[in-house]
Protein backbone atom coordinates (compact mmCIF):
# COMPACT_ATOMS: atom_id res chain seq x y z
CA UNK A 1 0.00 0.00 0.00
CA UNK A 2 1.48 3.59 -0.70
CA UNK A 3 0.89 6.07 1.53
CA UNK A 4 -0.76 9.24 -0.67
CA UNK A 5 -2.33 12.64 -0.14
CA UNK A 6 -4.07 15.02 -2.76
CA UNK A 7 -2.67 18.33 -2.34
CA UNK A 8 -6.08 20.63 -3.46
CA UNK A 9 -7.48 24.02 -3.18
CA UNK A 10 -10.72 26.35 -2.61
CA UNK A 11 -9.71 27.63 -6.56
CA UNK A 12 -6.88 28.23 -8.90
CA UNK A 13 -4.24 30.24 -7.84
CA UNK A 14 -4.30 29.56 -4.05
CA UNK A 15 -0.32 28.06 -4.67
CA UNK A 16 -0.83 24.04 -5.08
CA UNK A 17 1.56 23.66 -7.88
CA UNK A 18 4.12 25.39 -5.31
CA UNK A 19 2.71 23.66 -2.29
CA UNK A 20 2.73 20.01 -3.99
CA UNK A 21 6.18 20.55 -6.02
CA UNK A 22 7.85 21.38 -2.50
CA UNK A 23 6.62 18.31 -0.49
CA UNK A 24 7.28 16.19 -3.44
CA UNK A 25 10.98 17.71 -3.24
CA UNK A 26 11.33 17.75 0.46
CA UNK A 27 10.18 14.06 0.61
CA UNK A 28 12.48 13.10 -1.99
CA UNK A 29 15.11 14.96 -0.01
CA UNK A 30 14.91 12.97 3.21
CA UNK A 31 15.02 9.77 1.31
CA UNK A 32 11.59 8.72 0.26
CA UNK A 33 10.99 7.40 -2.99
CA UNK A 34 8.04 10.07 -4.24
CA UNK A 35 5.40 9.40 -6.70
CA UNK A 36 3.56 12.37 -8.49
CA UNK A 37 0.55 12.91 -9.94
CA UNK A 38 -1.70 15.83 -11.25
CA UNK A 39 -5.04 15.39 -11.57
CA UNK A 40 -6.79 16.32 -15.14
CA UNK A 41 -5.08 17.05 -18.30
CA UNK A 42 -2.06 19.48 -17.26
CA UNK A 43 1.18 18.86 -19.38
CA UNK A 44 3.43 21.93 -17.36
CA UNK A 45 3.26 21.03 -13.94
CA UNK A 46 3.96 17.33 -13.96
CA UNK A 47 7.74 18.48 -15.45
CA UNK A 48 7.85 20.52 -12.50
CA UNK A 49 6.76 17.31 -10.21
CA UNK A 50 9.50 15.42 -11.97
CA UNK A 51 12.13 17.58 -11.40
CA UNK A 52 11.19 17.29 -7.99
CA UNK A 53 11.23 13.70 -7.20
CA UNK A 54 13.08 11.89 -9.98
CA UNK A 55 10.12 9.97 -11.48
CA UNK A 56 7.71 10.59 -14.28
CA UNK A 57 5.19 13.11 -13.67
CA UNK A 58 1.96 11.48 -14.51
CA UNK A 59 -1.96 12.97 -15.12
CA UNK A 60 -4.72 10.94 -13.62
CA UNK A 61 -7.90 12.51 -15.26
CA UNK A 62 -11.57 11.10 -15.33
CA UNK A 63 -12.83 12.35 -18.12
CA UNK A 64 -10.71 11.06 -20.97
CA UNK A 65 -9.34 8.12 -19.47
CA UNK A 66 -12.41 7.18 -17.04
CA UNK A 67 -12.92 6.54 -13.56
CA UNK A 68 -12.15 2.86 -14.01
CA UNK A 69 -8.71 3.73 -14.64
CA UNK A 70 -7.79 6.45 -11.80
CA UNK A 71 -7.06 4.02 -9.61
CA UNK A 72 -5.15 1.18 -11.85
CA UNK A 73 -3.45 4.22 -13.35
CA UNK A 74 -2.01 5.28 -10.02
CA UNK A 75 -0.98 2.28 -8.86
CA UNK A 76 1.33 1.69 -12.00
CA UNK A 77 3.08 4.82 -11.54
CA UNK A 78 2.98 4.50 -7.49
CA UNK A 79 4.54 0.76 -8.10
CA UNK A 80 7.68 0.64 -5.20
CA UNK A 81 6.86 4.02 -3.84
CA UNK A 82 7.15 5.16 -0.35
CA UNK A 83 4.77 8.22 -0.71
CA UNK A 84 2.44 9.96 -3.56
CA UNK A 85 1.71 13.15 -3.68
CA UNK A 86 -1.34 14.20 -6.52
CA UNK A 87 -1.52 17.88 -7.13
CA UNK A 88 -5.12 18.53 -7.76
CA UNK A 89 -6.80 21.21 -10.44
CA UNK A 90 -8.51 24.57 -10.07
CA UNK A 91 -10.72 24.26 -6.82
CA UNK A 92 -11.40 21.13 -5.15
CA UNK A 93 -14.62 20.48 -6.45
CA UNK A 94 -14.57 21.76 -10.14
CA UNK A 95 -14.18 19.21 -12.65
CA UNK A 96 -15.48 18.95 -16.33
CA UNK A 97 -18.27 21.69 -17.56
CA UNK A 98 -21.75 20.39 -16.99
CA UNK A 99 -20.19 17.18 -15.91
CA UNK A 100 -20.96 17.07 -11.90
CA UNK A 101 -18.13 16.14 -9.74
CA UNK A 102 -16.28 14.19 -12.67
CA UNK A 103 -12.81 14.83 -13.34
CA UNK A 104 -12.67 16.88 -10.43
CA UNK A 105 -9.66 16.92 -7.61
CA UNK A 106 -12.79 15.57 -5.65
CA UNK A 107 -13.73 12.60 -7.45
CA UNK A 108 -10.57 11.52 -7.91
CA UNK A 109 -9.34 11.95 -3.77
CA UNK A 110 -12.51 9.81 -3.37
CA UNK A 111 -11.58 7.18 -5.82
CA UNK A 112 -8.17 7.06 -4.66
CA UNK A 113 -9.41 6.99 -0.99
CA UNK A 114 -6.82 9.78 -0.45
CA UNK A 115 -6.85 12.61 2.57
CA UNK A 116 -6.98 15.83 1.08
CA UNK A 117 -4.89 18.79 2.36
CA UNK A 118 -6.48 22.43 1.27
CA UNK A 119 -4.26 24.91 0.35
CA UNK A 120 -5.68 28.07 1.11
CA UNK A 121 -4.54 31.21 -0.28
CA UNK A 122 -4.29 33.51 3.51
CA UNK A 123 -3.33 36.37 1.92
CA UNK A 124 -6.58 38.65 2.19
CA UNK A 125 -8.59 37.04 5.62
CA UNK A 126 -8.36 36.06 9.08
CA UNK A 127 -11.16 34.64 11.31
CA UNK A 128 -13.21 34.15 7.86
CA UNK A 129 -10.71 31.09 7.25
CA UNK A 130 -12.56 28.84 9.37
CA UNK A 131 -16.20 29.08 7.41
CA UNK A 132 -14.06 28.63 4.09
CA UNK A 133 -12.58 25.69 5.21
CA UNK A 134 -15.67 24.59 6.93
CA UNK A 135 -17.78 24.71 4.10
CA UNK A 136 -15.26 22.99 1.97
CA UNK A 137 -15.05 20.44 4.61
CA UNK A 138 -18.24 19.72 4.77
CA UNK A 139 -19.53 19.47 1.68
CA UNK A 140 -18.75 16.72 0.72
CA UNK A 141 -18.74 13.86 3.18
CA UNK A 142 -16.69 11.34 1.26
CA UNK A 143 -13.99 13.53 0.67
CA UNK A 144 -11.79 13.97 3.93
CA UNK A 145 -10.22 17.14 4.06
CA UNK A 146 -7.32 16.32 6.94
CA UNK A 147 -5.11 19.24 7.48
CA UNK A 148 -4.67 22.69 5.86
CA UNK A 149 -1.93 24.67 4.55
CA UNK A 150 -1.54 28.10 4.55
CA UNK A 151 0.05 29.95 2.13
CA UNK A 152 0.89 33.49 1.68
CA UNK A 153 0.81 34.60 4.94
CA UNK A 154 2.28 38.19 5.75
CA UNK A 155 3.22 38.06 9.64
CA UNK A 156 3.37 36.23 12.97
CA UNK A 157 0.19 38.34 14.11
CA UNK A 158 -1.68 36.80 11.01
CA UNK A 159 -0.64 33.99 11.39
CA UNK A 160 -1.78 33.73 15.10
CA UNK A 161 -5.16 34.90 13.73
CA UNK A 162 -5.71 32.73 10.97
CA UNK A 163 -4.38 29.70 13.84
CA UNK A 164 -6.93 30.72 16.22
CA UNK A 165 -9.73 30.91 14.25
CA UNK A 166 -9.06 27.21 12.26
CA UNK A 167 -8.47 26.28 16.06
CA UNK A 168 -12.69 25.58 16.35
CA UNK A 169 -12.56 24.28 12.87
CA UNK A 170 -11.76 20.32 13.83
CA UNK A 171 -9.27 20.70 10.70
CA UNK A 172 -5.67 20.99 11.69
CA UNK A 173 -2.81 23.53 10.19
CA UNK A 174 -0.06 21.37 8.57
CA UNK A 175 1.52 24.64 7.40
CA UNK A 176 2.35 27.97 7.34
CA UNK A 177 3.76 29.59 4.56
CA UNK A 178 5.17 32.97 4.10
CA UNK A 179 4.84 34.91 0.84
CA UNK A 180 8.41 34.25 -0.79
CA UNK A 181 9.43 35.36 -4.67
CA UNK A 182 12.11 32.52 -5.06
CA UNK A 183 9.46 30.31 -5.72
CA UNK A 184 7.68 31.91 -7.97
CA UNK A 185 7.36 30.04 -11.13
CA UNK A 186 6.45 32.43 -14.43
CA UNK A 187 3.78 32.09 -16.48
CA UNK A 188 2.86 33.02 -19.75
CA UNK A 189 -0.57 32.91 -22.34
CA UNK A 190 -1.10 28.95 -21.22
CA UNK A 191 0.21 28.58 -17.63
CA UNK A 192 3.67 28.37 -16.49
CA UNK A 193 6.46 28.00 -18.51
CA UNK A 194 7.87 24.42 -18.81
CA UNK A 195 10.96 23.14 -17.08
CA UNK A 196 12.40 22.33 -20.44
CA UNK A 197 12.45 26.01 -21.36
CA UNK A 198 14.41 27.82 -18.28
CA UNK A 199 16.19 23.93 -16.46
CA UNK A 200 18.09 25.37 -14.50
CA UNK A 201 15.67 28.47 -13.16
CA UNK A 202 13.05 25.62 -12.92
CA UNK A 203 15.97 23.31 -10.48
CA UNK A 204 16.56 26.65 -8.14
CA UNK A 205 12.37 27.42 -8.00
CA UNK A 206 12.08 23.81 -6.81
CA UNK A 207 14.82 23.65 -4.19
CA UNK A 208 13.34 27.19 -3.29
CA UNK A 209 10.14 25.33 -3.12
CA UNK A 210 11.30 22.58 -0.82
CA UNK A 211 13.29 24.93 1.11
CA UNK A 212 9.79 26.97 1.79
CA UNK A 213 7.89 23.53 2.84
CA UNK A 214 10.63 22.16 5.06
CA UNK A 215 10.19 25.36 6.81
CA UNK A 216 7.07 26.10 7.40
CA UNK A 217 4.94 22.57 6.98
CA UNK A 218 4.76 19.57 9.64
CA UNK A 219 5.65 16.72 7.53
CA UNK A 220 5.81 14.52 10.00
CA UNK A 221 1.93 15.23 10.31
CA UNK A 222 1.46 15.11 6.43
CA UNK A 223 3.46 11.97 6.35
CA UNK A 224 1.14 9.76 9.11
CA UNK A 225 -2.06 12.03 7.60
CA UNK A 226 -1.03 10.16 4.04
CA UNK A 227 0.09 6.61 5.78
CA UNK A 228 -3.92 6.74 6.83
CA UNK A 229 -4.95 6.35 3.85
CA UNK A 230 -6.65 2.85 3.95
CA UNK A 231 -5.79 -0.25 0.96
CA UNK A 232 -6.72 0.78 -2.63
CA UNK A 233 -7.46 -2.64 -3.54
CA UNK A 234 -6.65 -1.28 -7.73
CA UNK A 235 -4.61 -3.56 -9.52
CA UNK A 236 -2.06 -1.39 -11.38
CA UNK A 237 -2.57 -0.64 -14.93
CA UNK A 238 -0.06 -2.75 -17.06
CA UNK A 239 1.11 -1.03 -20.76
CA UNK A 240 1.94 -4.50 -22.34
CA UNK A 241 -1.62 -5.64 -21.40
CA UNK A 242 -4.25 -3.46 -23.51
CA UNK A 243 -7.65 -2.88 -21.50
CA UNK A 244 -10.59 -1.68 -22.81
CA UNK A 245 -13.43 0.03 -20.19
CA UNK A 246 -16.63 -1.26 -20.73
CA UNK A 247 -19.75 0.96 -19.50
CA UNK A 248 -20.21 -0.02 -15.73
CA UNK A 249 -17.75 -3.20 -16.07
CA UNK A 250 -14.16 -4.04 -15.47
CA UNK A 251 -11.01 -3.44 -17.69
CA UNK A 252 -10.91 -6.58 -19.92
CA UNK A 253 -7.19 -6.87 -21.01
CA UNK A 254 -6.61 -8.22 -24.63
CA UNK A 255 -3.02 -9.12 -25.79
CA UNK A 256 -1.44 -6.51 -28.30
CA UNK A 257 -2.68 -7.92 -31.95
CA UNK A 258 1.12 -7.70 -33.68
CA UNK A 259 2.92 -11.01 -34.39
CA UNK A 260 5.43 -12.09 -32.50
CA UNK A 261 7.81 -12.00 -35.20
CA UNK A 262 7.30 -8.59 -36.47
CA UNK A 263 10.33 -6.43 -35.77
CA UNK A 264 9.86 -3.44 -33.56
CA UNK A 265 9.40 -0.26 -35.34
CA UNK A 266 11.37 2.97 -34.96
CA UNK A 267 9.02 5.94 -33.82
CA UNK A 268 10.20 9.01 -33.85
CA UNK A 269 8.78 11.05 -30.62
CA UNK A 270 9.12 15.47 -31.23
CA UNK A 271 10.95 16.53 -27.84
CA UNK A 272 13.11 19.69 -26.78
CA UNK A 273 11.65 23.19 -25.45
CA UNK A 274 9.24 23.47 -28.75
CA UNK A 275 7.62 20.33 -27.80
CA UNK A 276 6.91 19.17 -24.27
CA UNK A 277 3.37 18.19 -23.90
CA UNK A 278 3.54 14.02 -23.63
CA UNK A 279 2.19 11.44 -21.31
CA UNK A 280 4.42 8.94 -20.08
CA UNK A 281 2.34 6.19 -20.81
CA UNK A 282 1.54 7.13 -24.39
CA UNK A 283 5.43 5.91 -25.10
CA UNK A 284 4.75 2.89 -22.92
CA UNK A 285 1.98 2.02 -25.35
CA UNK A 286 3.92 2.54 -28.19
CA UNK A 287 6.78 0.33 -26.76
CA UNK A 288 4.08 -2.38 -25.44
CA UNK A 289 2.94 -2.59 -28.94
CA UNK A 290 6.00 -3.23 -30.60
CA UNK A 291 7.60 -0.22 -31.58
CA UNK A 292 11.28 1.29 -30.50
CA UNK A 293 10.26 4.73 -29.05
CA UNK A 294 13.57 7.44 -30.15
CA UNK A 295 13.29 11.32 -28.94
CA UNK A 296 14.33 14.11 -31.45
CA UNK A 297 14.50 17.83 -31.26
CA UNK A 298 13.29 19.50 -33.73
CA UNK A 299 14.84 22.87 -33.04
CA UNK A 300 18.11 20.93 -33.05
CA UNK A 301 18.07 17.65 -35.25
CA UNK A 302 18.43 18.22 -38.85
CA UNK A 303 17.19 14.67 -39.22
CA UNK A 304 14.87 11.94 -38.34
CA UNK A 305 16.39 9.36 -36.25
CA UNK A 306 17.73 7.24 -38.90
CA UNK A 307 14.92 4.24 -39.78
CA UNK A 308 12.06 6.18 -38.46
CA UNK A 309 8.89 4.69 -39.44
CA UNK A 310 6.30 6.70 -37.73
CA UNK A 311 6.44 10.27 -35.98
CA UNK A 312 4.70 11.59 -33.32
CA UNK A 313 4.47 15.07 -32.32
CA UNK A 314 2.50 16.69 -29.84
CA UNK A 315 1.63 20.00 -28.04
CA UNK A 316 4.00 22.67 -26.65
CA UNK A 317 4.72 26.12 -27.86
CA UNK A 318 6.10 25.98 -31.25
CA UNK A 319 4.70 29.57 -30.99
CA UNK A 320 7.81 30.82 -29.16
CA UNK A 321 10.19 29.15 -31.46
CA UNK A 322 8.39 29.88 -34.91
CA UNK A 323 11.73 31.16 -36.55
CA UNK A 324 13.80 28.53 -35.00
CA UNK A 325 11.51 25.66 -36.53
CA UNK A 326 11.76 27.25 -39.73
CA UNK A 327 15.39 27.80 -39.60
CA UNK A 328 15.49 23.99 -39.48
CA UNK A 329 15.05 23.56 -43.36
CA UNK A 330 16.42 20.19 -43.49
CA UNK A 331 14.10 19.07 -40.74
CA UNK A 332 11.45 20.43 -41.97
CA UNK A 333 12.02 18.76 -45.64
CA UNK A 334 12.68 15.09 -43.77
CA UNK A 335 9.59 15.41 -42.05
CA UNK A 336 7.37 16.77 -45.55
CA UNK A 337 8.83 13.83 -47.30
CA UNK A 338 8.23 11.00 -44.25
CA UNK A 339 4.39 12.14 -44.73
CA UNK A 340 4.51 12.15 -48.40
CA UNK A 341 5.49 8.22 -48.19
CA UNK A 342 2.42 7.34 -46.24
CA UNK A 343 4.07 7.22 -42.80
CA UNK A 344 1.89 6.98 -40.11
CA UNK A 345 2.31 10.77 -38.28
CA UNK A 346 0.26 11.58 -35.45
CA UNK A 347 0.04 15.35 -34.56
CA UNK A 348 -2.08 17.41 -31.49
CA UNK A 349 -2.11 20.64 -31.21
CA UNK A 350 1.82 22.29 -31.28
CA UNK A 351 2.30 18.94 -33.91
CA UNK A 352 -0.75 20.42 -36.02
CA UNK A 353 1.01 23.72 -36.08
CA UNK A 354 3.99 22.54 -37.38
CA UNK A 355 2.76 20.29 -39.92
CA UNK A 356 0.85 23.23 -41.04
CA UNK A 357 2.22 25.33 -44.20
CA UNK A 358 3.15 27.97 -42.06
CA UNK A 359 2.83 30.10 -38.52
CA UNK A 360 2.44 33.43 -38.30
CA UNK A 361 3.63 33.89 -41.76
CA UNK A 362 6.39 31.93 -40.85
CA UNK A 363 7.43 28.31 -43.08
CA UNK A 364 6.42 25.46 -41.33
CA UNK A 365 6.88 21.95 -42.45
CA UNK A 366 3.91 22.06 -45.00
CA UNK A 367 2.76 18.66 -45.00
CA UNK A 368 -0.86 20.51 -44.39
CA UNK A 369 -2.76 22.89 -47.08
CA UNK A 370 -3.22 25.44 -43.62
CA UNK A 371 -1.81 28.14 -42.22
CA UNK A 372 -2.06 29.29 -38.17
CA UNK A 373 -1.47 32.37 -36.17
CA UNK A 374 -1.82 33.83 -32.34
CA UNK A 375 -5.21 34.76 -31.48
CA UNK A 376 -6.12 36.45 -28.24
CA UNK A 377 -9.11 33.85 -27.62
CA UNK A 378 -8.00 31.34 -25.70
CA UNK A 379 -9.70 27.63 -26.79
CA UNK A 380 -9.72 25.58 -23.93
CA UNK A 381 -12.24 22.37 -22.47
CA UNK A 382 -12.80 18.72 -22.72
CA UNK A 383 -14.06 17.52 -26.07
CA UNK A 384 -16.12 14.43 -26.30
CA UNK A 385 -14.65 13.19 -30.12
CA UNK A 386 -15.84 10.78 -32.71
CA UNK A 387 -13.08 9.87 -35.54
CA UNK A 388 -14.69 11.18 -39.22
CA UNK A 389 -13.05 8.16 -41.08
CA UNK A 390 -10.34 6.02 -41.15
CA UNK A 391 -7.16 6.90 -39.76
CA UNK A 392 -3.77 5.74 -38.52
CA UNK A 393 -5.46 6.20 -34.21
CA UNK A 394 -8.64 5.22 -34.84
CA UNK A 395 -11.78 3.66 -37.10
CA UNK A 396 -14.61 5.97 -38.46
CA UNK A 397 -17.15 6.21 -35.95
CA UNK A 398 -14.30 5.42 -33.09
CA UNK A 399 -15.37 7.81 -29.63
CA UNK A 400 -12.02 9.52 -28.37
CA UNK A 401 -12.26 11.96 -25.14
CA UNK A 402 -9.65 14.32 -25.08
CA UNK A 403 -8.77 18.04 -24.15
CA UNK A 404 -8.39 21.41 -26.39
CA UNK A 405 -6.04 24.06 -24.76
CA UNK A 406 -4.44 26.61 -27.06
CA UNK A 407 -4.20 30.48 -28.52
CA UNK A 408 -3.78 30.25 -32.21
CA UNK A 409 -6.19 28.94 -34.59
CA UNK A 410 -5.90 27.18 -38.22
CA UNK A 411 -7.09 28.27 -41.54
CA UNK A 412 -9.06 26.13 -42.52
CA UNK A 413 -10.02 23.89 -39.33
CA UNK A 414 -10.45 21.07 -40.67
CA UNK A 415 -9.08 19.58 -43.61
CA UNK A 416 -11.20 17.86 -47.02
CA UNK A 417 -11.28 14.70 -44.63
CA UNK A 418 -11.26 16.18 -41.15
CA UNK A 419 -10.07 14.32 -37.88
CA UNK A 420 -12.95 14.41 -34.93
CA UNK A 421 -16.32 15.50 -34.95
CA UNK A 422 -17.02 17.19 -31.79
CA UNK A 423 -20.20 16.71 -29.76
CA UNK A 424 -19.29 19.47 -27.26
CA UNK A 425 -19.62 22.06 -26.32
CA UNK A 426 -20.55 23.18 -29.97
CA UNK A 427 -21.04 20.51 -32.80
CA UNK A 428 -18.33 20.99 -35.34
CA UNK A 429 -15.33 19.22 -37.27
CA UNK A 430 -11.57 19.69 -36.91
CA UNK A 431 -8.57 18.50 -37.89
CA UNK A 432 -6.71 16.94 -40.73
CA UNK A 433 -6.64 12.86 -41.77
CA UNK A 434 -4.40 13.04 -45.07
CA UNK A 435 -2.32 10.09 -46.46
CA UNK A 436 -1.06 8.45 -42.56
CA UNK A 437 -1.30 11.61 -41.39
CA UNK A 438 -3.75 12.66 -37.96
CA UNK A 439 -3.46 16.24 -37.68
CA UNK A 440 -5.63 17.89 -34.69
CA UNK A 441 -6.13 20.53 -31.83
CA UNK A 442 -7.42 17.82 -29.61
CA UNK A 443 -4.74 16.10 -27.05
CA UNK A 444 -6.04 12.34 -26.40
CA UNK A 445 -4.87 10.34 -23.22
CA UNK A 446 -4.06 6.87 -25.13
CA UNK A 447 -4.26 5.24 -21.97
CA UNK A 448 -8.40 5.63 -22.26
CA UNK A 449 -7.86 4.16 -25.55
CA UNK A 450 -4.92 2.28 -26.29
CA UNK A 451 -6.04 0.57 -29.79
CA UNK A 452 -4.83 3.90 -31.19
CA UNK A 453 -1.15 2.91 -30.21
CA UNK A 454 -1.63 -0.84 -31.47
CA UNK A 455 -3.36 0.92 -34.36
CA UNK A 456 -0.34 3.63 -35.13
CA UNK A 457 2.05 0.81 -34.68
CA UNK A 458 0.46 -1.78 -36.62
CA UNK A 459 0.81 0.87 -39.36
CA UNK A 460 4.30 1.46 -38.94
CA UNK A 461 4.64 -2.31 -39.32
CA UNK A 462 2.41 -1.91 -42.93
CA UNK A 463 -0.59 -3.21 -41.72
CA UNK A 464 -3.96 -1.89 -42.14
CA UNK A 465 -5.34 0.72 -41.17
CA UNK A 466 -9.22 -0.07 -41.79
């Protein structure tokens, strides 16, 4: 059994990302081998939860990979841990638009039967502490809300307030933290910059971070609050055995469908500062299905890896490299001419943009008859998906949850044979299926449906696609 704790909040901004990245780093520090997790569909702050412990940062989201799963999902990446730590999203109780409590920091404490401390942003109350955290606390009686930290607190006196009044609360204080600048992590159009882009900033913010919590926070109370957790009882999602979710039912695992002779295939998987949004187990599918996963950087690489056979490349912020990408001509031409022989290429979001004929007036690789640019509206929310036709993830009529999260848009939206229709919130179709090529906006967990890695690989292989 690991010992866990969901690290939530009354709403966004209250200081969880710093709050969970330093006990994740302190942990690690005295020893403890640290699991983290973020709930929903967050790429940024789970490189921020790696840096801090050493191990992959994974998402454990409702909505696209299903509830089934949060707690098999866990346990894989939890497997030989001392301690997990799951950073939740926006408040504690939000989760997907018009959804209920799904996908919410809520549902997920509950499904992981995981104490929940609430980090409350101090900065602009006293005695009116204790009916926030009240009401938060009671609200929900399956979610156990057992200890608070809080954060951004000016002086001793306040601090003696805001103690005093949680005092008739029932709820313990766990922490105190002052308001401190080194660990301050900036942010830009979609969230906080990535570790990849400013490494070495990003290693001082987190020892600033752990520096903060070993300071101020009890962790030997956080530590016997998370050993209370009681057995999950979740058997641990496995990559080389391929489940499928049935409505109401159990995973049923199926064997990956290659042969046992076929030879495993070379994909090619976009990395570097341009392109940072990835899953962890989306290249543990690939590499349960057969394939040899190889990282390249495309503001670096003038080539594929040599015998790539499929490509994947998906979000980031090719926006804040534009010229870069195009400087890479050779790149550029290597990728054109892997699409034009048939290649399975799967692209979301940052991949669409690059695929695209150009961004912000600047040559791209041009594998797409499109063109993209900033816009100030910001596109963001689950999508409920259903593939168009056939492609190299998925059948016509295939249903695909994912996530849209982005400030440019592409001219046209959808190509002669788009990718997904989307169900909500509007009806509409997006995206680009061309040759092998899956172009879209729309980031998928493959872990809610991993025939699209069996599928992508089975096409590197030449099999079929249909």
């Amino acid at each position: 059994m690991v010992a866990r704790l969901v690290i939530a909040a009354p709403s966004s901004g209250a200081g969880k990302t710093t709050v969970a990245t330093g006990l994740m780093a302190a942990f690690a520090g005295r020893g403890l081998a640290v699991s983290p997790h973020k709930v929903g569909p967050d790429y940024i702050d789970p490189g921020y939860h790696a840096l801090a412990t050493g191990r992959p940062g994974r998402n454990l989201d409702a909505y696209m990979c299903g509830t089934g799963l949060i707690g098999p999902l866990f346990e894989h990446g939890a497997r030989g841990c001392d301690l997990a730590v799951v950073e939740g999203v926006m408040g504690l109780y939000d989760g997907a638009a018009d959804q209920g409590e799904l996908a919410s920091t809520a549902q997920v404490a509950k499904l992981l039967k995981a104490p929940v401390v609430l980090v409350v942003d101090a900065s602009s109350q006293s005695r009116s502490v204790a009916a926030l955290v009240h009401g938060f606390a009671s609200w929900d009686p399956e979610v156990r809300i057992g200890g608070v930290i809080l954060n951004k607190v000016a002086t001793d006196r306040h601090e003696h307030l805001l103690r005093e009044a949680l005092g008739e609360s029932g709820v313990p204080v766990l922490g105190v933290l002052r308001r401190a600048p080194a660990v301050a992590t900036p942010s830009r159009h979609l969230g906080l910059v990535p570790v990849a882009e400013r490494q070495a900033a990003a290693v001082s913010a987190v020892a600033a971070q752990a520096e903060q919590v070993l300071a101020g926070c009890d962790l030997e109370g956080l530590l016997a609050l998370a050993r209370s957790a009681p057995p999950l009882r979740a058997e641990p999602w496995v990559p080389e055995v391929v489940g499928r979710l049935h409505a109401g039912g159990p995973v049923v695992p199926t064997r990956p469908a290659l042969r046992d002779d076929c030879p495993p295939r070379r994909v090619a998987v976009a990395g570097g500062a341009a392109f940072t949004f990835s899953y962890a187990e989306h290249a543990e599918l690939l590499t349960a299905a057969g394939a040899e996963v190889v990282t390249f950087d495309p503001l670096r690489d003038e080539a594929l890896p040599e015998g790539t056979s499929g490509l994947v490349i998906g979000g980031g912020f090719p926006e804040m490299y534009g010229s870069e990408l195009s400087a890479n001509e050779p790149l550029r031409k290597a990728v054109a001419a892997l699409a034009a022989t048939g290649a399975p290429i799967a692209a979301e979001c940052a991949g669409l943009l690059y695929l695209a004929r150009s961004l912000d007036g600047t040559p791209m690789c041009g594998v797409l008859d499109a063109d993209a640019r900033m816009s100030e509206r910001l596109t963001l929310g689950y999508r409920d998906a259903v593939a168009v036709s056939d492609s190299v993830l998925a059948p016509a009529g295939a249903r695909m949850r994912g996530h849209e999260f982005h400030r440019t848009v592409i001219e046209p939206g959808a190509g002669a044979t788009a990718a997904w229709g989307l169900r909500q919130p509007e009806r509409r179709v997006e995206g680009f299926v061309q040759g092998g090529v899956h172009a879209s906006y729309v980031h998928t967990h493959w872990a809610g449906a991993p025939e699209a890695a069996l599928r992508f690989v089975e096409r590197c292989a030449g099999g079929p696609v249909a």
